[in-house]
Protein backbone atom coordinates (compact mmCIF):
# COMPACT_ATOMS: atom_id res chain seq x y z
CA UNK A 1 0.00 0.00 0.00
CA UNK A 2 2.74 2.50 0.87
CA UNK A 3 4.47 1.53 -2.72
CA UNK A 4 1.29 2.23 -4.45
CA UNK A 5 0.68 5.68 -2.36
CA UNK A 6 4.39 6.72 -3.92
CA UNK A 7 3.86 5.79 -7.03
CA UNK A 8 0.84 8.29 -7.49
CA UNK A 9 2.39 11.50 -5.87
CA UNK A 10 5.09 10.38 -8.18
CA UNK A 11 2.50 10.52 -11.21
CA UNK A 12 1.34 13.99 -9.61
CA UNK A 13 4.43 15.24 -9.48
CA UNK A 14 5.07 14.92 -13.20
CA UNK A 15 1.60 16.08 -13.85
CA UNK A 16 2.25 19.40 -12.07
CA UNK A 17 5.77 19.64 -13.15
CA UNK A 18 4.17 19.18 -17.43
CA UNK A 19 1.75 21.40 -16.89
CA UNK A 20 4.18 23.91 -15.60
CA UNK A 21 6.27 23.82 -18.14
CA UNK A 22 3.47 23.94 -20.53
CA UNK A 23 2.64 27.10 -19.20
CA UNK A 24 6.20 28.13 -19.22
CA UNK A 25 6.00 27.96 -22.68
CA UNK A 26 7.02 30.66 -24.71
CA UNK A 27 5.29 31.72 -28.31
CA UNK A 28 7.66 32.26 -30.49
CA UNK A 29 6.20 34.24 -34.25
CA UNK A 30 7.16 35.91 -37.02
CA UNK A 31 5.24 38.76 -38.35
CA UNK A 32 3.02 36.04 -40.57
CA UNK A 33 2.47 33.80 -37.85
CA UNK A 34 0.92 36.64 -35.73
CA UNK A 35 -1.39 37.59 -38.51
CA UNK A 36 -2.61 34.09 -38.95
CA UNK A 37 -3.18 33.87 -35.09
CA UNK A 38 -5.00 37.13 -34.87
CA UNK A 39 -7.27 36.16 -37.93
CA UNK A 40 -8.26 33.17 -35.94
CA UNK A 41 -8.19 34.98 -31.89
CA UNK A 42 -9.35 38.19 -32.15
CA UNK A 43 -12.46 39.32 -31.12
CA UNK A 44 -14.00 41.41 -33.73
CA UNK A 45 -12.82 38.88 -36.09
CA UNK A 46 -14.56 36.39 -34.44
CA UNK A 47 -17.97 39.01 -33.84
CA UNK A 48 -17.52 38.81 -37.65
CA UNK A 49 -17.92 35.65 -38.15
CA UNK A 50 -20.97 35.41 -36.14
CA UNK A 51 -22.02 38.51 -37.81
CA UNK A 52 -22.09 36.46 -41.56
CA UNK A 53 -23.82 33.58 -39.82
CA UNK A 54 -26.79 35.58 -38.73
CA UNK A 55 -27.24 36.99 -42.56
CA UNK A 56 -27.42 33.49 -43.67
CA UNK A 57 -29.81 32.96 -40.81
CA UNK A 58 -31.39 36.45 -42.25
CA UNK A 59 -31.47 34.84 -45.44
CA UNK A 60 -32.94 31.75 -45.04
CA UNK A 61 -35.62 33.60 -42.74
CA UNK A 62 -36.51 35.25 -45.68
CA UNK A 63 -36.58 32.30 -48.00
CA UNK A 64 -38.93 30.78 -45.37
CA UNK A 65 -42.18 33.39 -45.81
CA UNK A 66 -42.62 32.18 -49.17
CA UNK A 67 -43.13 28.71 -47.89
CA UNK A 68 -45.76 26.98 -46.86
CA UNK A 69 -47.51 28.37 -43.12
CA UNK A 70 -48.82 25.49 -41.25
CA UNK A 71 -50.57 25.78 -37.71
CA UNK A 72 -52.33 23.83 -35.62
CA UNK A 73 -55.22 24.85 -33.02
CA UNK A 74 -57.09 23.13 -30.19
CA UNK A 75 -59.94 24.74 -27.67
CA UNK A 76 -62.06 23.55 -25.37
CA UNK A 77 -64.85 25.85 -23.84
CA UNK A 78 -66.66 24.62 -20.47
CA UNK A 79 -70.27 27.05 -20.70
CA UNK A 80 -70.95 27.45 -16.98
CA UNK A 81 -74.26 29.62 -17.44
CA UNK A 82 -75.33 29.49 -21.58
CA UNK A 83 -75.69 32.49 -23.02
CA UNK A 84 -79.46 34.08 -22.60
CA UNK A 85 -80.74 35.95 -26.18
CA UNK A 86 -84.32 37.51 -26.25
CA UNK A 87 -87.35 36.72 -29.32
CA UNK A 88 -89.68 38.37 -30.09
CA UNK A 89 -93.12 36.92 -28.33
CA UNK A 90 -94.55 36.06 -31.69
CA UNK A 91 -92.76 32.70 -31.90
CA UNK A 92 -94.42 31.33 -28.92
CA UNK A 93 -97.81 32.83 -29.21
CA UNK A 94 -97.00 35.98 -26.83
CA UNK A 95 -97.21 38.50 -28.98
CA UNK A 96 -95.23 42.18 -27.69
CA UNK A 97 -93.38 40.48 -24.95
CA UNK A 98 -89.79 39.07 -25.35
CA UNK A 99 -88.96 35.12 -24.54
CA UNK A 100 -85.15 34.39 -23.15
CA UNK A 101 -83.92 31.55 -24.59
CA UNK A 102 -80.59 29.73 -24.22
CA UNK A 103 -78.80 28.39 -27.33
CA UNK A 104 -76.27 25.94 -27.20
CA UNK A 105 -74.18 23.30 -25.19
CA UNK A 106 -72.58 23.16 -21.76
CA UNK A 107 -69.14 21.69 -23.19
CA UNK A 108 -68.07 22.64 -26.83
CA UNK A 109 -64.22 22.05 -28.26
CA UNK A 110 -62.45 21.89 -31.54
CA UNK A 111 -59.36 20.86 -33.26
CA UNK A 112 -57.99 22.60 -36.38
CA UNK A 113 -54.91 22.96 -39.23
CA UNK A 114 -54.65 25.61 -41.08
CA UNK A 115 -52.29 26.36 -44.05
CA UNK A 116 -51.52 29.25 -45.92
CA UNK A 117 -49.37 30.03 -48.99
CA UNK A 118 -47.86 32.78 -50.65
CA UNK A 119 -48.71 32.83 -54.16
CA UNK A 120 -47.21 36.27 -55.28
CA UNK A 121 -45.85 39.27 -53.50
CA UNK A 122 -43.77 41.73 -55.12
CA UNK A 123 -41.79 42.40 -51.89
CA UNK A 124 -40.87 38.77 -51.50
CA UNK A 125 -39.30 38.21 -54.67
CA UNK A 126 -37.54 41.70 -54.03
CA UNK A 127 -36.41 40.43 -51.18
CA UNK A 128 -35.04 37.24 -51.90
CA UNK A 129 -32.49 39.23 -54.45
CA UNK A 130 -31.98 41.38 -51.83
CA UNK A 131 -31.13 38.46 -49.11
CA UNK A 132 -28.25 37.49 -51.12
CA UNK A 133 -26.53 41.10 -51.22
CA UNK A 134 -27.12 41.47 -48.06
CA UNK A 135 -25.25 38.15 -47.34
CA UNK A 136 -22.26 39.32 -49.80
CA UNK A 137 -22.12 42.33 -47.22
CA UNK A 138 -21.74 40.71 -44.43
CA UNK A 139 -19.07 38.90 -46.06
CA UNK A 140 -17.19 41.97 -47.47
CA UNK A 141 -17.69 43.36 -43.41
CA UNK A 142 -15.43 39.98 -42.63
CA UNK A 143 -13.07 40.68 -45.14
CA UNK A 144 -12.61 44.69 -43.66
CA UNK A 145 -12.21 43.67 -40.40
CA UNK A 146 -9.52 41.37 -41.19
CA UNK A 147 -8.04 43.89 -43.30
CA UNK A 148 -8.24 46.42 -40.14
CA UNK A 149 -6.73 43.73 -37.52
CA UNK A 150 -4.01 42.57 -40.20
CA UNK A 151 -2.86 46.30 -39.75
CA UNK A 152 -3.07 47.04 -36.23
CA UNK A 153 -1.32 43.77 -35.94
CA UNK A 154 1.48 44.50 -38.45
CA UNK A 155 1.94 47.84 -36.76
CA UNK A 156 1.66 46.44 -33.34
CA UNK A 157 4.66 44.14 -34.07
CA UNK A 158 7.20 46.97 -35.85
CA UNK A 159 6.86 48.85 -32.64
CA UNK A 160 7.70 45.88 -30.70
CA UNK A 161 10.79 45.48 -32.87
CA UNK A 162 11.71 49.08 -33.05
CA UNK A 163 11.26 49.09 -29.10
CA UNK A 164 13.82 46.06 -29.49
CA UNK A 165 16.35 48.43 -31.62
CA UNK A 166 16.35 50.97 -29.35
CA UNK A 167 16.99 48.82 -26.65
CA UNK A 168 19.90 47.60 -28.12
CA UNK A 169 21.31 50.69 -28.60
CA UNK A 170 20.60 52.17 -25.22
CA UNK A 171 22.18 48.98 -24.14
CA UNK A 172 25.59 49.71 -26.53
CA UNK A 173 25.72 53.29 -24.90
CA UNK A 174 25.48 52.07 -21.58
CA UNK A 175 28.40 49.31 -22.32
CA UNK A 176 30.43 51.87 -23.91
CA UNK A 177 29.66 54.37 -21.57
CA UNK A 178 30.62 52.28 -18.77
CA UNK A 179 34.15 51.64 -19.84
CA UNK A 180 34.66 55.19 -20.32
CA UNK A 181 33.68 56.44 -16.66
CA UNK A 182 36.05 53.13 -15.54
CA UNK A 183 38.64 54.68 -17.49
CA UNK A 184 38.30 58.03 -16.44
CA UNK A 185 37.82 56.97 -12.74
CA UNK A 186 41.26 55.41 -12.99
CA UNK A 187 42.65 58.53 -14.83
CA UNK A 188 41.55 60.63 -12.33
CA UNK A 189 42.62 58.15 -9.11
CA UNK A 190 46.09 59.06 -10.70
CA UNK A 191 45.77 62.56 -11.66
CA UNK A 192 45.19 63.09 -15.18
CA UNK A 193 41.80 64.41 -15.00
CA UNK A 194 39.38 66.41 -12.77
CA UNK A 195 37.09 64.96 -10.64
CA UNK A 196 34.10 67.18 -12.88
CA UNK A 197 34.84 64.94 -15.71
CA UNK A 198 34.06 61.96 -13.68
CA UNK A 199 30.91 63.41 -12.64
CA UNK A 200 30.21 64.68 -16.49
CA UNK A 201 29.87 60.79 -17.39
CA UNK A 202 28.34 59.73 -14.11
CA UNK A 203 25.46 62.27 -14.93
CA UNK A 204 25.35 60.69 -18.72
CA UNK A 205 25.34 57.41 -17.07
CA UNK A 206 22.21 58.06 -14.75
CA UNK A 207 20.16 59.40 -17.66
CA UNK A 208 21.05 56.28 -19.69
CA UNK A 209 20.12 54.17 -16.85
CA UNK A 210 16.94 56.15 -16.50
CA UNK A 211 16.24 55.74 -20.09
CA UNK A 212 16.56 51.92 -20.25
CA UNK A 213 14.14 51.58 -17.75
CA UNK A 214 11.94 53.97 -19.56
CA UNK A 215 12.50 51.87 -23.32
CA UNK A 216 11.77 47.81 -20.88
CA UNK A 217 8.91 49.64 -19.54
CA UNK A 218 7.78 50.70 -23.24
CA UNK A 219 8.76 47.48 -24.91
CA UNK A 220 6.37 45.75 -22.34
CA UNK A 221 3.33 48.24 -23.27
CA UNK A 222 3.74 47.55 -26.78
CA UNK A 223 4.49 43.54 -26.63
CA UNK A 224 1.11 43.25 -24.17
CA UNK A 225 -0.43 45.77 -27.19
CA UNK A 226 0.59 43.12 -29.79
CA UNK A 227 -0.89 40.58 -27.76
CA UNK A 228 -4.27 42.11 -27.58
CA UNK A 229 -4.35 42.99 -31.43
CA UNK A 230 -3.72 39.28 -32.01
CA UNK A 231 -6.49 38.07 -29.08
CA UNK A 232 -4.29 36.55 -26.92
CA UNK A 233 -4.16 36.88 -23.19
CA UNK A 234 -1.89 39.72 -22.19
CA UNK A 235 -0.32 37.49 -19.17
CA UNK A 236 0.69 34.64 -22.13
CA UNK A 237 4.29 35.28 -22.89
CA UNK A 238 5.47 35.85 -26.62
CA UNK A 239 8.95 36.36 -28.62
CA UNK A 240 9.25 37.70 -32.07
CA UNK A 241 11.38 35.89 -34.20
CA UNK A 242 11.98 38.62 -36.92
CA UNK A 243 13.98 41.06 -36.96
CA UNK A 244 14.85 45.01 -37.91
CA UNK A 245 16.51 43.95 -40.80
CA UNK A 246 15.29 41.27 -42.44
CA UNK A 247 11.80 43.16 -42.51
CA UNK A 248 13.55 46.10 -44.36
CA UNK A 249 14.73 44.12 -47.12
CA UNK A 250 11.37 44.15 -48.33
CA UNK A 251 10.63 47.75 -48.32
CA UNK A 252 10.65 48.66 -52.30
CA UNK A 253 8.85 51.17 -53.23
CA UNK A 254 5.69 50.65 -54.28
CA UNK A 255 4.63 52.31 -57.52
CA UNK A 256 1.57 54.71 -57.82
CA UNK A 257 -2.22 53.31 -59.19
CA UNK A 258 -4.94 55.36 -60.02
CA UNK A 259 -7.30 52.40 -59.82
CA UNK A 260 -6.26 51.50 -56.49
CA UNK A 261 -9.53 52.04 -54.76
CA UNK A 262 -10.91 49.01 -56.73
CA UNK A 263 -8.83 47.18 -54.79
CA UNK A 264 -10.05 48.31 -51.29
CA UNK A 265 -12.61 46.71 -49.49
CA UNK A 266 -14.10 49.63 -48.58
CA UNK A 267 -15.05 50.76 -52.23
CA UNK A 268 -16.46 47.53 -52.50
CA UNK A 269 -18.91 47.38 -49.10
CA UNK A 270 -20.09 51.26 -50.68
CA UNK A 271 -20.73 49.32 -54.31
CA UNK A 272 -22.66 46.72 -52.38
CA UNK A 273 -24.50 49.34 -50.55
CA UNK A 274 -25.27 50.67 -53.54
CA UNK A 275 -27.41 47.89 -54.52
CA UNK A 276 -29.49 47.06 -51.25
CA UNK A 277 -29.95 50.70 -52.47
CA UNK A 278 -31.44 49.87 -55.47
CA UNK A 279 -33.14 46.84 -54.01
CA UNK A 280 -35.15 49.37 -51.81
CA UNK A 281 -36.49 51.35 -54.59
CA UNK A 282 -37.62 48.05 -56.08
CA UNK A 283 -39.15 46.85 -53.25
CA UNK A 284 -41.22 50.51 -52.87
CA UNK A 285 -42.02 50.40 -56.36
CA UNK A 286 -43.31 46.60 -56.30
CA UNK A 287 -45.57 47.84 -53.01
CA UNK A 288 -47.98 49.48 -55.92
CA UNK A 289 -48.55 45.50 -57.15
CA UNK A 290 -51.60 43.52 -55.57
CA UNK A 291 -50.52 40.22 -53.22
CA UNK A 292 -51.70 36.68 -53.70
CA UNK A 293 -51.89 34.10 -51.08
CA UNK A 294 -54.05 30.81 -50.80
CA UNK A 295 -55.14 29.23 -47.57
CA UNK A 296 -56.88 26.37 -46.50
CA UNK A 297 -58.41 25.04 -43.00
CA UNK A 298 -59.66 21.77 -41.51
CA UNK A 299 -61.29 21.70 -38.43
CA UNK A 300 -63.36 19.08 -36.22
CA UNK A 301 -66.13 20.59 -33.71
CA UNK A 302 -67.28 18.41 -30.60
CA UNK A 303 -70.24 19.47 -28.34
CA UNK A 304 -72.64 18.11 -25.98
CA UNK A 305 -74.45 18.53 -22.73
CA UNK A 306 -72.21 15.51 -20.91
CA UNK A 307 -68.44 15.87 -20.54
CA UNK A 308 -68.21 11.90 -20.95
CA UNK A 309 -69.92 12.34 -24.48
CA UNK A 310 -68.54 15.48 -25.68
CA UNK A 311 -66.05 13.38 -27.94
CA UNK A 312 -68.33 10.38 -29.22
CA UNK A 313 -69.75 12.65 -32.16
CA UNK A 314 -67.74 15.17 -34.44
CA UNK A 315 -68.71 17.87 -36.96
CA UNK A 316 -65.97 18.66 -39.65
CA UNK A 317 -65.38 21.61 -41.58
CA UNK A 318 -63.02 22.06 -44.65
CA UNK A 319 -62.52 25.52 -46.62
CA UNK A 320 -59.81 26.75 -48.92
CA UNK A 321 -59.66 30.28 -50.49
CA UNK A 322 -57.97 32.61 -52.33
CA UNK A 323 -56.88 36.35 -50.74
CA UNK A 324 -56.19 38.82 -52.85
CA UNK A 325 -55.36 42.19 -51.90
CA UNK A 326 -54.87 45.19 -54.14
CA UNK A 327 -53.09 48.74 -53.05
CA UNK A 328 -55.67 51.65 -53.95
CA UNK A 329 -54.63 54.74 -51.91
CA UNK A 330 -51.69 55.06 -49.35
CA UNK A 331 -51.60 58.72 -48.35
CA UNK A 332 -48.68 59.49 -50.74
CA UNK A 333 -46.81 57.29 -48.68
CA UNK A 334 -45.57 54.75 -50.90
CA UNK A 335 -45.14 57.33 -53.13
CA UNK A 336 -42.79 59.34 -50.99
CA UNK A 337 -40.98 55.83 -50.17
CA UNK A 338 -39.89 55.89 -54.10
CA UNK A 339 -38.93 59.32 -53.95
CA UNK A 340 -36.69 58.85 -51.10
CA UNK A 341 -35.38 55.70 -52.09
CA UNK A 342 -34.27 57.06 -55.55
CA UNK A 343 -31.76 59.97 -53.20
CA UNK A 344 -30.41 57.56 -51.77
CA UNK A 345 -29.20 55.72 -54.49
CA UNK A 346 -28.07 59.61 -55.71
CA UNK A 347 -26.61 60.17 -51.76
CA UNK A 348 -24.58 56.72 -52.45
CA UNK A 349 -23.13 57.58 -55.93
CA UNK A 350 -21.76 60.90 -54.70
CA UNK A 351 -20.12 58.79 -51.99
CA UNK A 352 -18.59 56.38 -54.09
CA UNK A 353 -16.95 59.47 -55.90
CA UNK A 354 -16.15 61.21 -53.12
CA UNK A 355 -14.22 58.30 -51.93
CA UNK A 356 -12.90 57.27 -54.62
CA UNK A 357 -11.22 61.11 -54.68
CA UNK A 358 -10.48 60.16 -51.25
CA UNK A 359 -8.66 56.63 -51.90
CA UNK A 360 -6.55 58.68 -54.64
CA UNK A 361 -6.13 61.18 -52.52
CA UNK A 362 -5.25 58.82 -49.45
CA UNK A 363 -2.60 56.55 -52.21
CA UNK A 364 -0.72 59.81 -53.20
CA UNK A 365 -0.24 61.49 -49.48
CA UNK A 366 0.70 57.61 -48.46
CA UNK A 367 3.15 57.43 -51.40
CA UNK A 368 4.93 61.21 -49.99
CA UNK A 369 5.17 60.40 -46.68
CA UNK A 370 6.37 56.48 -47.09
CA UNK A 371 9.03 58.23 -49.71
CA UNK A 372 10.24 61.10 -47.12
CA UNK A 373 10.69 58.20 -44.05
CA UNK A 374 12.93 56.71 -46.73
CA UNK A 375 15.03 59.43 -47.04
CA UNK A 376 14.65 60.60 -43.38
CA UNK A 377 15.78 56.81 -42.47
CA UNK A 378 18.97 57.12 -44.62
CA UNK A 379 19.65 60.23 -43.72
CA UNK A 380 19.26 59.78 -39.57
CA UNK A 381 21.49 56.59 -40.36
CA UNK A 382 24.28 58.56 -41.87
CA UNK A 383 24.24 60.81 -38.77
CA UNK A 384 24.41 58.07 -36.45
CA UNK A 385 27.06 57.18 -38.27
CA UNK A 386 28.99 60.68 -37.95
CA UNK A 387 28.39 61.11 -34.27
CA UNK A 388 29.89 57.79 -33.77
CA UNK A 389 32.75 58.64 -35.64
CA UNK A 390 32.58 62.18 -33.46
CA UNK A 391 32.95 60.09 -30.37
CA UNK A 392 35.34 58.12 -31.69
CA UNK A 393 37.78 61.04 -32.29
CA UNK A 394 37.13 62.42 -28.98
CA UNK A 395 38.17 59.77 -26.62
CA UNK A 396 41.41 59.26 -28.48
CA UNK A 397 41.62 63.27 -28.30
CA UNK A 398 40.93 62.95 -24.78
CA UNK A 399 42.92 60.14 -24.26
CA UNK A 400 46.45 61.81 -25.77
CA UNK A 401 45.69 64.92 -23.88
CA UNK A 402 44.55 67.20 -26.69
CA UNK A 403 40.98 67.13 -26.08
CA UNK A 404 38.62 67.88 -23.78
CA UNK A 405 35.73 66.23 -21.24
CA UNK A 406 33.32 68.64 -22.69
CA UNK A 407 33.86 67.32 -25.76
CA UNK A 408 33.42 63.35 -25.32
CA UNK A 409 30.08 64.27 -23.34
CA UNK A 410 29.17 66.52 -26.11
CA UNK A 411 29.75 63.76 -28.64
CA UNK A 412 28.25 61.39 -26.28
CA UNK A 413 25.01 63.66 -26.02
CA UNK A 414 24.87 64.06 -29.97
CA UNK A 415 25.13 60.36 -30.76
CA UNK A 416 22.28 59.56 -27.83
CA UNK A 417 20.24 62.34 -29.89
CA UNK A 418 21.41 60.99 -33.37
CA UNK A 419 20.09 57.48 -32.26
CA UNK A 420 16.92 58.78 -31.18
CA UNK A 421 16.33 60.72 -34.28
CA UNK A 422 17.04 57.09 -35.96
CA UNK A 423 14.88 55.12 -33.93
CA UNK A 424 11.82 57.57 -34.51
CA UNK A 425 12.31 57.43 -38.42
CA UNK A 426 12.82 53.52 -38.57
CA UNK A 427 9.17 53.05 -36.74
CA UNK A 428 7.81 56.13 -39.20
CA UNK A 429 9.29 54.12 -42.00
CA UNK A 430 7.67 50.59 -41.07
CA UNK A 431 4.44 52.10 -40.02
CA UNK A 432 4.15 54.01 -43.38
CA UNK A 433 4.83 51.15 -45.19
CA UNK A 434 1.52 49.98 -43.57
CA UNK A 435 -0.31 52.56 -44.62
CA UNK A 436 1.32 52.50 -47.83
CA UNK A 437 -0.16 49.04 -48.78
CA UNK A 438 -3.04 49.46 -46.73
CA UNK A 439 -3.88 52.38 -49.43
CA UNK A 440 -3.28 50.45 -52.43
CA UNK A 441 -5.33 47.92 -51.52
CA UNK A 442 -2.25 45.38 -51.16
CA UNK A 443 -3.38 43.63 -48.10
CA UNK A 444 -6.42 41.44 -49.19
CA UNK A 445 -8.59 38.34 -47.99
């Protein structure tokens, strides 16, 4: 017994220890693989989704009143007192006085079907075209809001990597930096400098240390921001496998289309609104048509005086029928339905070229800016470049005697502010390349 009570805390043990390390676990994606977990996580994806099932709900609702209505009925009535009517005294030989009589049975109860059909209704067949556009818009809604999350995720993940960067390079200052107030310490234990050069690097050294914390508490923000554009839990832990550069190799420039708002999806949701639009000023018009249906009822009738008899004898009844009805006057209000219906198939065309202005408009200022990060990037690089040779040349200045401590922490200030400058234009230059394809229309589903 005692060898069988070991062997399962054993068993536990490894249980706990598996699941620990399962939640250990860190995800590890590149830029794709976070888009294809946000298109399957996220929560207005998903609200999609459910969105496009209810219009093929919608639709089949629809398809379902031109079927066939069937109900069923049952009653049972239990006359305590009969109703009492009054005739005239000349039926019984009274004449000018008025008998009560009583008519009817104590217990009475039926059982019934009825069916009815649709035969024709404008508005029906209306709306069954109109079902199926409003199905291809909720699927075009789908397709947006993966569009929308595909970007917030794509932009969620350069900042992560750009908050990466910059961490790197704080970290290189703070290395270098480091060495250099060790150095000068030494220098100035034996008399070669001033004790206000140490402190010159010591105050450089505080704001670097101040700033790292400031870029690990940033990088956090925007990992747990990435982590809530993709729809996963902001306490699961995630590493990006891309990097800075291997993301830049694909930043060509992307050439300039005048037709690119054919490619958007939000051209395409105003073109489909632009026929439920049309729909609607069919269905109006088709409200001036008369409406068909057929019906049809079978019923069975029981009565009598004794509850134990009521069911031994039945009377049946059977009737079918036509029901037509015809639309004579309405006010003006159908009418005015047309009327209105017409401007707003006018309201939606002066959208669509209003926004397709807009898209053009949108492509060009996407183009200018994307182009001007470009040159901003190269040109931020090159002075990185130059205030690390600066600070190069300085510390061996300083180092032979012919230079100055103002000077390295000068040079050490302009390369902190030359990095900066290049950190801000590498995320400008990643997030307009989002918004340079987003434009175009390049990022489809």
């Amino acid at each position: 017994m005692k060898y069988k009570y070991l062997s399962l805390l054993i068993c536990f043990c490894f249980a706990v220890s598996a699941k620990a390390q399962q939640a250990d676990t860190v995800a590890a994606f590149t830029l794709k693989q976070v888009i294809d977990y946000a298109q399957n996580h996220q929560v207005a994806i998903l609200n999609a989704r459910i969105d496009e099932d209810i219009a093929k709900n919608t639709v089949k609702q629809t398809i379902g009143i031109g079927l066939p209505q069937v109900s069923g009925n049952a009653n049972f009535q239990d006359f305590i007192k009969l109703p009492t009517s009054l005739l005239p005294g000349e039926f019984f030989g009274k004449p000018g006085t008025q008998i009560p009589v009583q008519f009817g049975v104590k217990y009475q109860s039926s059982l019934g079907l009825e069916l009815n059909q649709l035969l024709f209704d404008g508005s029906y067949l209306v709306g069954l075209q109109a079902s199926r556009t409003y199905k291809e818009l909720s699927n075009k809604n789908l397709t947006r809001t993966r569009i929308e999350t595909s970007v917030a995720v794509t932009k969620a993940y350069y900042s992560v990597l750009v908050s990466n960067e910059q961490l790197n390079l704080v970290d290189a200052n703070l290395s270098r930096l480091k060495k250099s107030l060790s150095d000068t310490e030494a220098m100035f234990k034996n008399g070669f400098v001033e004790k206000i050069d140490v402190d010159r690097l010591k105050v450089l050294k505080n704001n670097l240390d101040t700033e790292r914390e400031n870029v690990i508490r940033l990088l956090a923000l925007n990992v747990n921001l990435l982590k809530f554009q993709m729809g996963m839990t902001v306490n699961s832990k995630l590493t990006l496998t891309d990097s800075i550069a291997s993301l830049q190799a694909d930043l060509a420039i992307i050439a300039s289309d005048t037709t690119a708002y054919r490619n958007r999806i939000e051209y395409s949701l105003l073109e489909t609104q632009k026929k439920l639009n049309e729909f609607d000023l069919k269905r109006y018009k088709s409200q001036f048509l008369p409406s068909l249906s057929a019906f049809g009822s079978s019923s069975q009738s029981f009565q009598s005086n004794n509850f134990s008899e009521l069911f031994n004898t039945n009377f049946p009844s059977t009737i079918i029928g036509l029901r037509l009805s015809v639309p004579i006057i309405s006010g003006g209000i159908k009418l005015n339905q047309v009327r209105n219906a017409k401007l707003a198939i006018l309201k939606t065309q002066n959208n669509l070229m209003n926004l397709q202005n807009g898209i053009n408009l949108e492509v060009d200022q996407a183009q200018t800016t994307y182009l001007n990060s470009l040159k901003s990037l190269d040109n931020q690089k090159r002075n990185m470049e130059l205030a690390q040779e600066v600070l190069r040349v300085s510390k061996i200045k300083y180092e032979q005697g012919v230079g100055s401590s103002i000077e390295v922490t000068t040079a050490e200030t302009s390369l902190k502010e030359a990095q900066n400058n290049y950190i801000n234009a590498l995320y400008d230059l990643m997030i307009n390349r989002v918004n340079v394809e987003k434009a175009s229309g390049k990022i489809t589903y």
